[in-house]
PDB file of N, CA and C in Angstrom:
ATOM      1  N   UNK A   1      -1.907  -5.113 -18.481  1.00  0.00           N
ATOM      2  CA  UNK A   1      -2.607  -6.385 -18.471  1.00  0.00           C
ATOM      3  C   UNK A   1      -2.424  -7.073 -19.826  1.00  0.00           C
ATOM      4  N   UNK A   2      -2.639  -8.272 -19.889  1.00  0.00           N
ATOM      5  CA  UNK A   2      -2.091  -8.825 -20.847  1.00  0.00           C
ATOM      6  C   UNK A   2      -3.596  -9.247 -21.506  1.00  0.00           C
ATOM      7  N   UNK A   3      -2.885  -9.533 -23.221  1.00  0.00           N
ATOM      8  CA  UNK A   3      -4.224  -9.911 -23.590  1.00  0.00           C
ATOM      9  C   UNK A   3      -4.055 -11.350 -24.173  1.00  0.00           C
ATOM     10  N   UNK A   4      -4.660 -12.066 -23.817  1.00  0.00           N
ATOM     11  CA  UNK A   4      -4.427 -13.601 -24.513  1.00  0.00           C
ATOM     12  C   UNK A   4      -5.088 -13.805 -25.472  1.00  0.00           C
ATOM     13  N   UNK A   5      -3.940 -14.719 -26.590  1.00  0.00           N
ATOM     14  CA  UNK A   5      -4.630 -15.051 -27.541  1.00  0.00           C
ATOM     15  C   UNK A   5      -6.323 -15.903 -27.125  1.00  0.00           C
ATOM     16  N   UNK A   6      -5.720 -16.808 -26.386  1.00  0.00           N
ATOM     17  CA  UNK A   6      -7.144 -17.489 -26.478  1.00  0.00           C
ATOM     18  C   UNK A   6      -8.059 -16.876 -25.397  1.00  0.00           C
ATOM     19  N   UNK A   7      -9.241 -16.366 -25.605  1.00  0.00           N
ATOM     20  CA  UNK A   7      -9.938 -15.914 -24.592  1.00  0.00           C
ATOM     21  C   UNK A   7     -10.632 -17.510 -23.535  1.00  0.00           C
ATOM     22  N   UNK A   8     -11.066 -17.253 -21.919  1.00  0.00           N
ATOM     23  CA  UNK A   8     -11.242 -17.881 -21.110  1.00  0.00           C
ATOM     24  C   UNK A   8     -12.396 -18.691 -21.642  1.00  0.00           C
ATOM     25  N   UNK A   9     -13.744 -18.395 -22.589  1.00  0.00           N
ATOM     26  CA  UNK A   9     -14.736 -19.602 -22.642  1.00  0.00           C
ATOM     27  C   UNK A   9     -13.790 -20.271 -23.923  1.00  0.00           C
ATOM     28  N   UNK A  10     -12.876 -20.126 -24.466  1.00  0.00           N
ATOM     29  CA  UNK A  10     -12.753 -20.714 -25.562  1.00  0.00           C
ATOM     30  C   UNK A  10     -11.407 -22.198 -24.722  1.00  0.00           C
ATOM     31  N   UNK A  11     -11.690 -22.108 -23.208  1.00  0.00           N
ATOM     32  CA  UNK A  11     -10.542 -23.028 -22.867  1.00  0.00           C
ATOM     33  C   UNK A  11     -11.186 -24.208 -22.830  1.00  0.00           C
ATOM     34  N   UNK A  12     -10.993 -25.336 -23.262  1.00  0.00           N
ATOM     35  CA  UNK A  12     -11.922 -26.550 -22.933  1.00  0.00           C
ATOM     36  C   UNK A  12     -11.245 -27.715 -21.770  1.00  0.00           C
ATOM     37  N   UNK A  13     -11.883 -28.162 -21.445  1.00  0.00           N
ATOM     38  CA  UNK A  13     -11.302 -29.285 -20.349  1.00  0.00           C
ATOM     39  C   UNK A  13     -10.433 -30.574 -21.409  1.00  0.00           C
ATOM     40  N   UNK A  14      -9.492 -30.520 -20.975  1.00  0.00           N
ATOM     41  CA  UNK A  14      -8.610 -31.528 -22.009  1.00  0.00           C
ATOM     42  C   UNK A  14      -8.058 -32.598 -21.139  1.00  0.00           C
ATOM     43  N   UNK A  15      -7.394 -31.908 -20.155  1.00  0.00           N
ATOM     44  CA  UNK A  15      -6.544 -32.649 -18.947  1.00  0.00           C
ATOM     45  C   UNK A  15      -6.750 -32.099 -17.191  1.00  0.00           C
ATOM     46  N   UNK A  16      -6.894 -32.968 -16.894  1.00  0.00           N
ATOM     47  CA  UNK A  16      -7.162 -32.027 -15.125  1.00  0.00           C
ATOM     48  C   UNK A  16      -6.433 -32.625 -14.030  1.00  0.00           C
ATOM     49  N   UNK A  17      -6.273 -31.955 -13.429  1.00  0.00           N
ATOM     50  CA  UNK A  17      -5.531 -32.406 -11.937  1.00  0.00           C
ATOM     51  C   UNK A  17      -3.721 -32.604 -12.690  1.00  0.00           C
ATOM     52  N   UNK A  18      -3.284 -32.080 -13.601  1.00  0.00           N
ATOM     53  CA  UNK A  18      -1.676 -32.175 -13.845  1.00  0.00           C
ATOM     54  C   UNK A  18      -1.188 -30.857 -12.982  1.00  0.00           C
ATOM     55  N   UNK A  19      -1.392 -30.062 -12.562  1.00  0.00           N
ATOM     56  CA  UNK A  19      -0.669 -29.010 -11.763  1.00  0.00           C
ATOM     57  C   UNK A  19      -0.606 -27.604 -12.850  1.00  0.00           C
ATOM     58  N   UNK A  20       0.245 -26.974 -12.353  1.00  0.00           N
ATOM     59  CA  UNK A  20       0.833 -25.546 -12.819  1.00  0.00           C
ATOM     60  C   UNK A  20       1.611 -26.005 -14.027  1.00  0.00           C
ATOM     61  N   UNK A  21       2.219 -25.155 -14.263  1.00  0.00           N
ATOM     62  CA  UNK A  21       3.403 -24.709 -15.532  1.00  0.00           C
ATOM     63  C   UNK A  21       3.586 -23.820 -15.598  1.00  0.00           C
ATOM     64  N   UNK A  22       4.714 -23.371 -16.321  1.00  0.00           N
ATOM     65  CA  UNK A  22       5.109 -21.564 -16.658  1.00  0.00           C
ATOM     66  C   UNK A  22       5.719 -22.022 -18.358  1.00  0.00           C
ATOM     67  N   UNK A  23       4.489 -21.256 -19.066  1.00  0.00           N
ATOM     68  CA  UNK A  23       4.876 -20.955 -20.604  1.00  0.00           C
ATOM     69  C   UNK A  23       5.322 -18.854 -20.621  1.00  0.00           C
ATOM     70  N   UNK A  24       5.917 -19.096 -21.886  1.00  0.00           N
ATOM     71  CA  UNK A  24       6.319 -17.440 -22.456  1.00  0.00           C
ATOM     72  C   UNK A  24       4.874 -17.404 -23.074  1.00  0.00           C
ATOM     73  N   UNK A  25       5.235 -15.800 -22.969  1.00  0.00           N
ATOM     74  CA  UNK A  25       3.798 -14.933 -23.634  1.00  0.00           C
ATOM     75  C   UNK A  25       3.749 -15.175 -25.222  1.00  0.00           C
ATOM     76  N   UNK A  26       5.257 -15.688 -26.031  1.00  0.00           N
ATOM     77  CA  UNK A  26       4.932 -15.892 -27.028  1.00  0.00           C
ATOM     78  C   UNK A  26       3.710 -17.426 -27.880  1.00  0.00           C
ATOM     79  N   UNK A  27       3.558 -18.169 -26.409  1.00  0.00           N
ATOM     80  CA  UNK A  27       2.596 -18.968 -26.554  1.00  0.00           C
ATOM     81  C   UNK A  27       1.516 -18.481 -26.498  1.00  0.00           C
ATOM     82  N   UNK A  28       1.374 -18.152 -25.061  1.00  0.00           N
ATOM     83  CA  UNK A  28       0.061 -17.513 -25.078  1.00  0.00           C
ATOM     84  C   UNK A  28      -0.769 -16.065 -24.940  1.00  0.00           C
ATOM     85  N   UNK A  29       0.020 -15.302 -25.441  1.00  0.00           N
ATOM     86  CA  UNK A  29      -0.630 -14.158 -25.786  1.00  0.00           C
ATOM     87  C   UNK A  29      -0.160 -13.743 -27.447  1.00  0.00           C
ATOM     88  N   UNK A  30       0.924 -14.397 -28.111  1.00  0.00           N
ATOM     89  CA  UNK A  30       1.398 -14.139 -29.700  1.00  0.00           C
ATOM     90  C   UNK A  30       0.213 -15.100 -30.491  1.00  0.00           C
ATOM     91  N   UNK A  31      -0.069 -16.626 -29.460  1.00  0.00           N
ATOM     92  CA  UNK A  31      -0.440 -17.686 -30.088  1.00  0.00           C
ATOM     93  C   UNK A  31       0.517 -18.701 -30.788  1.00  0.00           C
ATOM     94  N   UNK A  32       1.459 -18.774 -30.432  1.00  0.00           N
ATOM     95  CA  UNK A  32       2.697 -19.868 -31.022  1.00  0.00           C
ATOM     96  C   UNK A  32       2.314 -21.113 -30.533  1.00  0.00           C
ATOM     97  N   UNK A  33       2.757 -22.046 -31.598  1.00  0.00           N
ATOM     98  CA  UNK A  33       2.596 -23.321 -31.160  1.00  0.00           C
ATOM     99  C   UNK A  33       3.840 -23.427 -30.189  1.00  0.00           C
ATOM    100  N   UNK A  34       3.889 -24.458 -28.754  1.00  0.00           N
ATOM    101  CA  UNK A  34       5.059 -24.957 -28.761  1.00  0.00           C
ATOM    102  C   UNK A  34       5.909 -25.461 -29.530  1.00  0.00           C
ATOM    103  N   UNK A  35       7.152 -25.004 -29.271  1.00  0.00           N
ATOM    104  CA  UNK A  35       8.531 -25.614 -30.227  1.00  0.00           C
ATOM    105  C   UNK A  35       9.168 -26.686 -29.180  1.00  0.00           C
ATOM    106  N   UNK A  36       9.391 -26.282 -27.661  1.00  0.00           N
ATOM    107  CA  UNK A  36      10.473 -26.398 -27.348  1.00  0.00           C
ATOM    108  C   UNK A  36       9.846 -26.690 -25.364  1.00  0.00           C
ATOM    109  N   UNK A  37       9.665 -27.947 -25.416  1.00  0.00           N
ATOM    110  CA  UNK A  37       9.484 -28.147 -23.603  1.00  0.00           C
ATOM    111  C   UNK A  37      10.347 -29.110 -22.906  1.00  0.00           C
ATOM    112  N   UNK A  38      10.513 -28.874 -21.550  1.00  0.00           N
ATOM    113  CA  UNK A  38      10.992 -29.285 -20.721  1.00  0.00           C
ATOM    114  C   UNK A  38      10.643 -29.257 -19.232  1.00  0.00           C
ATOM    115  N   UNK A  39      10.979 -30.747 -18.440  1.00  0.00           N
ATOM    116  CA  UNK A  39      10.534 -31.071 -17.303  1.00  0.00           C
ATOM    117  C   UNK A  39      10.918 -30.473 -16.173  1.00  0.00           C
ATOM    118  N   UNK A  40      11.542 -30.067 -15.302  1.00  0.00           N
ATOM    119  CA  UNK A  40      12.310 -29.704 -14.124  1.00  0.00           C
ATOM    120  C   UNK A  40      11.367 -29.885 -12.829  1.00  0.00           C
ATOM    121  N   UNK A  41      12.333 -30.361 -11.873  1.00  0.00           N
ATOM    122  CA  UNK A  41      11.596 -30.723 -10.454  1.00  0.00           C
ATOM    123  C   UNK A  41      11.304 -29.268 -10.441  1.00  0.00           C
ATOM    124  N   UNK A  42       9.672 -29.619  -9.782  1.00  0.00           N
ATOM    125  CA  UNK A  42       8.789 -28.641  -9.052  1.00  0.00           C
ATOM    126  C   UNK A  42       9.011 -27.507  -8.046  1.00  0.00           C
ATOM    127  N   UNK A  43       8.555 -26.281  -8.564  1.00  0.00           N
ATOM    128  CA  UNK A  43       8.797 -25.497  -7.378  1.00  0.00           C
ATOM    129  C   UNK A  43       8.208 -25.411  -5.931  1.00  0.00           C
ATOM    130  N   UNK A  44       7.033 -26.169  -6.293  1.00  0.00           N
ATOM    131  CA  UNK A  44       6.317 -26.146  -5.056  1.00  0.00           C
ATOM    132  C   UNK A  44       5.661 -27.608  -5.412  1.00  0.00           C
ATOM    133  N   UNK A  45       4.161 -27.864  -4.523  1.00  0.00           N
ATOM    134  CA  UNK A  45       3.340 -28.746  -4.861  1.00  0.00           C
ATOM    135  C   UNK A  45       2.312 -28.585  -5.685  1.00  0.00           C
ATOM    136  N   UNK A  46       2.745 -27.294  -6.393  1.00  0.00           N
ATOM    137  CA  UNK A  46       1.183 -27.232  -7.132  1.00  0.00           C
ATOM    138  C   UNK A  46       2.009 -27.614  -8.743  1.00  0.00           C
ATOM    139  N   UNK A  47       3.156 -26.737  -8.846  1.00  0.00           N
ATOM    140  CA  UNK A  47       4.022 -27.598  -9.982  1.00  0.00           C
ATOM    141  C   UNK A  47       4.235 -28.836 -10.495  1.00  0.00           C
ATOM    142  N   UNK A  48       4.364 -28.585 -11.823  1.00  0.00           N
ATOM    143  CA  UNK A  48       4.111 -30.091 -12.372  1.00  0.00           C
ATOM    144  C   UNK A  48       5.419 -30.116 -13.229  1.00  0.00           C
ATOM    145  N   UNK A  49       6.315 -28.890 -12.957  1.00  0.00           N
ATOM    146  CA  UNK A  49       7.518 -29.096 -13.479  1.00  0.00           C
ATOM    147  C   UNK A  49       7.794 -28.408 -14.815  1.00  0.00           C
ATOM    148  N   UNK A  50       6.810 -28.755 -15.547  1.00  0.00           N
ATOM    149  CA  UNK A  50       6.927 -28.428 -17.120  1.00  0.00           C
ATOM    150  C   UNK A  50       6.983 -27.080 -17.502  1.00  0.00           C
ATOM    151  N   UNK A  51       7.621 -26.639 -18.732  1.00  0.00           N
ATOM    152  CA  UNK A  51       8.371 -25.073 -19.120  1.00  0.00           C
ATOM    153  C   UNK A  51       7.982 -25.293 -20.306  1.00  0.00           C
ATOM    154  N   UNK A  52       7.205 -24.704 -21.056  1.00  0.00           N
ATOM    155  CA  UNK A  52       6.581 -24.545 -22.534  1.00  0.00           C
ATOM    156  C   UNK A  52       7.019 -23.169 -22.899  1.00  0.00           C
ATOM    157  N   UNK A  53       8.070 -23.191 -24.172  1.00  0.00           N
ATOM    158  CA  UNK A  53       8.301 -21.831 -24.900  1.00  0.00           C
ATOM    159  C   UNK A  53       8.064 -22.124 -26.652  1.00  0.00           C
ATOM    160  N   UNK A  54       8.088 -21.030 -27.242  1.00  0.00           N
ATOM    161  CA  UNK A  54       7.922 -21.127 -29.116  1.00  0.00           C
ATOM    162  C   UNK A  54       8.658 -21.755 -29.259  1.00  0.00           C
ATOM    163  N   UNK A  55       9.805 -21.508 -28.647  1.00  0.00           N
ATOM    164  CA  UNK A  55      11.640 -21.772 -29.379  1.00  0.00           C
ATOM    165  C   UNK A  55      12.297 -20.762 -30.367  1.00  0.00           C
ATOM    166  N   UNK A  56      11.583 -19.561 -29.873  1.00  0.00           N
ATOM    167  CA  UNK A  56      12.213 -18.664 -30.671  1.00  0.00           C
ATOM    168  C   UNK A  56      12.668 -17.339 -29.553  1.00  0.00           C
ATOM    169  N   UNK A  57      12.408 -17.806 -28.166  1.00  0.00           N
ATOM    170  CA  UNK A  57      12.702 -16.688 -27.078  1.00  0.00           C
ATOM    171  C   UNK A  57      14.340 -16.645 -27.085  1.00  0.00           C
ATOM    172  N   UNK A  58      15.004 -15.306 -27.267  1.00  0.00           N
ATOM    173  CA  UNK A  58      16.572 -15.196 -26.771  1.00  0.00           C
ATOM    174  C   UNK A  58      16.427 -15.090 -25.125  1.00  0.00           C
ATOM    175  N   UNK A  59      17.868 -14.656 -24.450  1.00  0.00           N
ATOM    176  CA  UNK A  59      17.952 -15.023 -23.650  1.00  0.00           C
ATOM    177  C   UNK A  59      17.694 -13.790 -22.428  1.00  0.00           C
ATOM    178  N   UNK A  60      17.847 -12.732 -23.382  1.00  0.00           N
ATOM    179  CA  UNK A  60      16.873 -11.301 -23.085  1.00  0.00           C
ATOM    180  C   UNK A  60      15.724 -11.526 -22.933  1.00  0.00           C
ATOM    181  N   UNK A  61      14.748 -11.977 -23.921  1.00  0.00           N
ATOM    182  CA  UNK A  61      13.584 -12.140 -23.276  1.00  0.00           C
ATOM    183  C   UNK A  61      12.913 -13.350 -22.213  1.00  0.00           C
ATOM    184  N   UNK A  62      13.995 -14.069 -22.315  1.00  0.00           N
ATOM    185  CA  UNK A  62      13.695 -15.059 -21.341  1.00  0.00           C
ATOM    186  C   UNK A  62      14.107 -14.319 -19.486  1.00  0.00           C
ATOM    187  N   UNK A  63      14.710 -13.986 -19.773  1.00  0.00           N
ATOM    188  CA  UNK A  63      15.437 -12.788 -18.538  1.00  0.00           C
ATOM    189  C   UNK A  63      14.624 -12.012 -18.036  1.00  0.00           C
ATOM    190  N   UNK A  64      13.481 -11.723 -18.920  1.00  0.00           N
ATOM    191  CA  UNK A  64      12.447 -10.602 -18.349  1.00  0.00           C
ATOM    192  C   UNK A  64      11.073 -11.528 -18.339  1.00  0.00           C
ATOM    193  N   UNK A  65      11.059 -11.520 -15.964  1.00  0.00           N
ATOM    194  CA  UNK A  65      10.036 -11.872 -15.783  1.00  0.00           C
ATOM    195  C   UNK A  65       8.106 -11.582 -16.431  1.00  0.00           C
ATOM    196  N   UNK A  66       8.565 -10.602 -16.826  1.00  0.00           N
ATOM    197  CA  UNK A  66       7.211 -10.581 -17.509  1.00  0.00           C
ATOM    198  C   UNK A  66       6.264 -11.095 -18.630  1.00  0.00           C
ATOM    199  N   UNK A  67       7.578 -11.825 -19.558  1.00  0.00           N
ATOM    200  CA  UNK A  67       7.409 -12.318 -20.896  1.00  0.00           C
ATOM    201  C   UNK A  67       6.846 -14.182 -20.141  1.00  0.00           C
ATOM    202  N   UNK A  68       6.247 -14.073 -18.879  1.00  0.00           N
ATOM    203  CA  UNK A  68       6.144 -16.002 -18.733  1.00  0.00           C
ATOM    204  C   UNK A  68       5.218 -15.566 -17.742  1.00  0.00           C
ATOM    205  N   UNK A  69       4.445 -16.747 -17.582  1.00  0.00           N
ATOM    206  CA  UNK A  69       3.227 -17.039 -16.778  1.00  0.00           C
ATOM    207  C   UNK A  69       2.987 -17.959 -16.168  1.00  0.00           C
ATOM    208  N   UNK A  70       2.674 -18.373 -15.213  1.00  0.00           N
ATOM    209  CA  UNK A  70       2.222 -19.526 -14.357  1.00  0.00           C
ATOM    210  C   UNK A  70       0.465 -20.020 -14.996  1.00  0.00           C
ATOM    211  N   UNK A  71      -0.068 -21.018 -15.182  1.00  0.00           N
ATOM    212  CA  UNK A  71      -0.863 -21.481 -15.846  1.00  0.00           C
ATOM    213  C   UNK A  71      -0.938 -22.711 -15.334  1.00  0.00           C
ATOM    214  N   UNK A  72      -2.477 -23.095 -15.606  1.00  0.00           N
ATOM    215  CA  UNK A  72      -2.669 -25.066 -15.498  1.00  0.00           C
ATOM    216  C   UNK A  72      -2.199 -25.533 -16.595  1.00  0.00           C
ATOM    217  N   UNK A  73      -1.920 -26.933 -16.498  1.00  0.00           N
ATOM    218  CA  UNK A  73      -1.609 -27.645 -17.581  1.00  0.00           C
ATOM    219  C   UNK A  73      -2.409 -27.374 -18.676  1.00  0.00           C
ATOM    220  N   UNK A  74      -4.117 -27.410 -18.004  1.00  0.00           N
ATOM    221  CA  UNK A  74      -5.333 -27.666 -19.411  1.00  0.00           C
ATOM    222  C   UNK A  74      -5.058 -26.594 -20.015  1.00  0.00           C
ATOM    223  N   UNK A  75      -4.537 -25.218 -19.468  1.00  0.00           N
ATOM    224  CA  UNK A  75      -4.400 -24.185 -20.260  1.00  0.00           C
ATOM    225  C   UNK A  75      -3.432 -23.941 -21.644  1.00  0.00           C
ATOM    226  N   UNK A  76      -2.628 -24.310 -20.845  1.00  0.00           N
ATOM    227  CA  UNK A  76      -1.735 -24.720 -22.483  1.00  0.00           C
ATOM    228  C   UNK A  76      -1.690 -25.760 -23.376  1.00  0.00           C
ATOM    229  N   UNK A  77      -2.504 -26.913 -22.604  1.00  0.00           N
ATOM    230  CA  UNK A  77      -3.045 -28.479 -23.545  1.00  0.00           C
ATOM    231  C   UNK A  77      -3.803 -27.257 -24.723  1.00  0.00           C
ATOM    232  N   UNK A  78      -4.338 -26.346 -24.587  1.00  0.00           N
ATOM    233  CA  UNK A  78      -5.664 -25.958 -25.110  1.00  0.00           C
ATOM    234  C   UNK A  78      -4.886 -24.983 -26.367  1.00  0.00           C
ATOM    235  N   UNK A  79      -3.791 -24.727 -26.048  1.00  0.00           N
ATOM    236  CA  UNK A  79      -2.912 -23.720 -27.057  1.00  0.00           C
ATOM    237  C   UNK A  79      -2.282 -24.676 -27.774  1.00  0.00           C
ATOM    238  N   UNK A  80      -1.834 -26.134 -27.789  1.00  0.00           N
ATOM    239  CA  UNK A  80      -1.422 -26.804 -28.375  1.00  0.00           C
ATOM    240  C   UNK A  80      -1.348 -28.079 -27.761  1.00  0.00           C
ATOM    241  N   UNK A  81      -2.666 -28.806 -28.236  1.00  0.00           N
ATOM    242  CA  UNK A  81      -2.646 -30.274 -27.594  1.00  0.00           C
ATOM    243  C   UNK A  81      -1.718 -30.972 -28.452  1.00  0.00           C
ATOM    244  N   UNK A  82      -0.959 -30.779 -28.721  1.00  0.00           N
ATOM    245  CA  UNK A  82       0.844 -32.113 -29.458  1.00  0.00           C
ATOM    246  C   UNK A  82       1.240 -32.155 -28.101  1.00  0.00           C
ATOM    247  N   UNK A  83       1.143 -30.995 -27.027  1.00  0.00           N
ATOM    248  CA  UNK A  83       2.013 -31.197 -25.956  1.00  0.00           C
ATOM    249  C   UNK A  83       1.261 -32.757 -25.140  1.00  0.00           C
ATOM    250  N   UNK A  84       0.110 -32.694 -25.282  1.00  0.00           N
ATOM    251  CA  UNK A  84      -0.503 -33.842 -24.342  1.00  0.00           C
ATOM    252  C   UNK A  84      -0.059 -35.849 -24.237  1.00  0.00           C
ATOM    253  N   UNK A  85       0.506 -36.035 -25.068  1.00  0.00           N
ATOM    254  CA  UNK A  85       1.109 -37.086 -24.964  1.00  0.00           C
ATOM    255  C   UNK A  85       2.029 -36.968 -24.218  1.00  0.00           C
ATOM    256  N   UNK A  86       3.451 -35.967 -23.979  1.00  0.00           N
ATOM    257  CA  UNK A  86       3.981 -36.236 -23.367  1.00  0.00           C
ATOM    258  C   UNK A  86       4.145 -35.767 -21.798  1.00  0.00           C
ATOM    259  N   UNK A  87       3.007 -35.137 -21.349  1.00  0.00           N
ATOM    260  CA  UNK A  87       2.581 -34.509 -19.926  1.00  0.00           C
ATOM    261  C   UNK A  87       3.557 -35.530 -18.783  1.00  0.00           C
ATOM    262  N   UNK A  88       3.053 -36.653 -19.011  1.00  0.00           N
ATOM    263  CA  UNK A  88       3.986 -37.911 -18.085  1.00  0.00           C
ATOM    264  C   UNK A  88       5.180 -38.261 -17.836  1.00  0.00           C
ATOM    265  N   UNK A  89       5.579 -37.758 -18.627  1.00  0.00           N
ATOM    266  CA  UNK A  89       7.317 -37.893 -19.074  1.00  0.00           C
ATOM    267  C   UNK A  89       7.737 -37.433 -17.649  1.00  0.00           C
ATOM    268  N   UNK A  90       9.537 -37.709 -17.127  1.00  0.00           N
ATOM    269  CA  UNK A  90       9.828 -37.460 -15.951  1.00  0.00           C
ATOM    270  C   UNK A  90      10.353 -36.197 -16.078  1.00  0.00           C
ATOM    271  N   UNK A  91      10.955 -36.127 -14.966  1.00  0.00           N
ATOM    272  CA  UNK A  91      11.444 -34.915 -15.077  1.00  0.00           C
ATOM    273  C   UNK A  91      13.254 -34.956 -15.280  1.00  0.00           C
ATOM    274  N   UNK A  92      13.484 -34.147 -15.947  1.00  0.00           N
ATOM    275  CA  UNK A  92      14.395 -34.151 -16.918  1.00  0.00           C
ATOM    276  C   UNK A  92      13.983 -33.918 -18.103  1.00  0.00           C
ATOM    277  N   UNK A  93      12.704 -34.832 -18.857  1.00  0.00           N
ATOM    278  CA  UNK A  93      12.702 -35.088 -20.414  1.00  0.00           C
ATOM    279  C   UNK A  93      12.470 -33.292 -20.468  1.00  0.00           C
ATOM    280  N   UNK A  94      13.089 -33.270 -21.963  1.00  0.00           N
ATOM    281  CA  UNK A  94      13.074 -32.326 -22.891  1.00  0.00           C
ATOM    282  C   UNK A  94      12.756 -32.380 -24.140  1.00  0.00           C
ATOM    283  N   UNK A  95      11.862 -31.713 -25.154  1.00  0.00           N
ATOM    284  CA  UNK A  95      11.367 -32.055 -26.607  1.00  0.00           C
ATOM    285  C   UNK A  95      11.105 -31.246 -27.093  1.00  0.00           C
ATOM    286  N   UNK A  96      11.498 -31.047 -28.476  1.00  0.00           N
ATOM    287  CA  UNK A  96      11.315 -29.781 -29.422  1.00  0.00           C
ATOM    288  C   UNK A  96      11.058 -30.708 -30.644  1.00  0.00           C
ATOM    289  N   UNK A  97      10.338 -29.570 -31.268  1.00  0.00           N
ATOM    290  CA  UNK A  97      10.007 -30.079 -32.418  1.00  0.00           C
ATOM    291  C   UNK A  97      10.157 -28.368 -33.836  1.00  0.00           C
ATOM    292  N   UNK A  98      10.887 -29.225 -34.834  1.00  0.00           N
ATOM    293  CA  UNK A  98      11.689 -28.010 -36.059  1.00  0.00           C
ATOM    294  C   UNK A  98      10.714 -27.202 -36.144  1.00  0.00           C
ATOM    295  N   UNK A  99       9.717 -27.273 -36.589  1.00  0.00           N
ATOM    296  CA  UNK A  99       8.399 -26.191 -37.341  1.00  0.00           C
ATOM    297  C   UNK A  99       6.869 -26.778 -36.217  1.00  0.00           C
ATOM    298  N   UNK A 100       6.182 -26.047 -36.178  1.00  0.00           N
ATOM    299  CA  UNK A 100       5.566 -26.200 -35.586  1.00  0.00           C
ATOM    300  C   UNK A 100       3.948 -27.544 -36.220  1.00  0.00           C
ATOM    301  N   UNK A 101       4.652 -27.965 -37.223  1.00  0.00           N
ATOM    302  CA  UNK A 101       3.622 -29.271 -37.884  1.00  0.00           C
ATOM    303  C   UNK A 101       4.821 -30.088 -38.031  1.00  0.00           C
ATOM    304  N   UNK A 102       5.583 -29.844 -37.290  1.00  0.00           N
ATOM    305  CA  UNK A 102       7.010 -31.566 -37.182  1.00  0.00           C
ATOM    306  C   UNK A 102       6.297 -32.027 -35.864  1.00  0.00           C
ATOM    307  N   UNK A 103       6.750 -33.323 -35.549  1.00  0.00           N
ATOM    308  CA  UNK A 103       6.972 -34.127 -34.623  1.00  0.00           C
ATOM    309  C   UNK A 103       7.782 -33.775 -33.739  1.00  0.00           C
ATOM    310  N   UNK A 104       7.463 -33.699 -32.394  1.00  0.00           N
ATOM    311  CA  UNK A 104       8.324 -33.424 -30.657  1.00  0.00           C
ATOM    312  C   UNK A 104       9.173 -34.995 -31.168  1.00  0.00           C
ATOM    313  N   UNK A 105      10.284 -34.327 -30.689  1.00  0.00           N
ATOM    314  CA  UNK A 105      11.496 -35.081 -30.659  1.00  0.00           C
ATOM    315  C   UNK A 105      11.860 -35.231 -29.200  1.00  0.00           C
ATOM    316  N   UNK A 106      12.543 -36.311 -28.525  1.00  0.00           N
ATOM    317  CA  UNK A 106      13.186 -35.876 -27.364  1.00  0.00           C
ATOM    318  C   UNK A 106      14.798 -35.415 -27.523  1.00  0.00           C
ATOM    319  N   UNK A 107      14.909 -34.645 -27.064  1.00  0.00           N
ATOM    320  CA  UNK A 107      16.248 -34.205 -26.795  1.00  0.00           C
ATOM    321  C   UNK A 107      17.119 -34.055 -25.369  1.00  0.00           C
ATOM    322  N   UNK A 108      18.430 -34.152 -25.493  1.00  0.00           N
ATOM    323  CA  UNK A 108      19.053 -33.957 -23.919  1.00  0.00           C
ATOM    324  C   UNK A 108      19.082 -32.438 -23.618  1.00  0.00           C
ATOM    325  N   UNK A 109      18.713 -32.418 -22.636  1.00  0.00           N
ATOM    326  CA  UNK A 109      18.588 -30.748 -22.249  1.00  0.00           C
ATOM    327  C   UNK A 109      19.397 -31.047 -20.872  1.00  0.00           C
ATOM    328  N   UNK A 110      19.901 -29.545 -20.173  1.00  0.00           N
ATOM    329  CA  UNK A 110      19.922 -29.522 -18.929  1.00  0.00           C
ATOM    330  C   UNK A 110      19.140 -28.022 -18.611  1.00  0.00           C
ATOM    331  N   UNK A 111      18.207 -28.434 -17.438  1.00  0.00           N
ATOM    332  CA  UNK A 111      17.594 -27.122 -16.964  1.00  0.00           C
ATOM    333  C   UNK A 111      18.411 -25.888 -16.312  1.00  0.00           C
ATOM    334  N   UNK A 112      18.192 -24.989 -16.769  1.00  0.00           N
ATOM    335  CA  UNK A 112      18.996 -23.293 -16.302  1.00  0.00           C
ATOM    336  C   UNK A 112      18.962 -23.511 -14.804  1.00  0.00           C
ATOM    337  N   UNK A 113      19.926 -23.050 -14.204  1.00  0.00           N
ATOM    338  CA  UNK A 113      19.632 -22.406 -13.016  1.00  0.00           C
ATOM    339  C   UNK A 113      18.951 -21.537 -12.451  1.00  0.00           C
ATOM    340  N   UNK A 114      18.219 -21.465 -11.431  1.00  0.00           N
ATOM    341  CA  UNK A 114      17.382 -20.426 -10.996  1.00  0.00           C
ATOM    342  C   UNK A 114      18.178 -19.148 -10.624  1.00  0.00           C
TER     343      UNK A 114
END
């Protein structure tokens, strides 16, 4: 079982009704700020598309289902609200930002294959 950095009363209502997401454990169980997100059409209807990692996952640990989680949006607004401005963005957008007190940049990404 995993242990999260942020425990459940410490989640506050930030954003509601945006759907799912899947962040790495290095967000939310290391506590990393996001570095590094991106949009991709939805897997289902509860998806909202969006992929939140540190930006420091290789491609080994991205490979191993266990290192990522399915989550609400508010849940990871709550690990790093910088992400909340750009929740709206379409799908496609991609944004990283150098250190984790820089500015989200947009960048061209293309999403991995499943």
């Amino acid at each position: 079982m995993k242990k999260f950095f942020l425990e459940e009363k410490d989640i506050e209502s930030i954003i509601e009704g945006k759907g799912a997401c899947i962040a790495t454990d290095r967000i939310t169980v290391d506590g990393e700020k996001v570095r590094f997100m991106y949009r991709e059409e939805p897997d289902n209807e509860h998806d909202s598309g969006w992929r939140f990692m540190a930006g420091d996952e290789d491609e080994e640990y991205m490979d191993e289902p266990a290192n990522h989680g399915v989550y609400d949006l508010n849940t990871i607004a709550n690990y790093d609200r910088d992400i909340v401005p750009f929740l709206d963005a379409p799908v496609g957008a991609a944004f990283e930002r150098e250190t984790e007190d820089s500015e989200f940049q947009k960048i061209e990404f293309e999403a991995p294959e499943d």
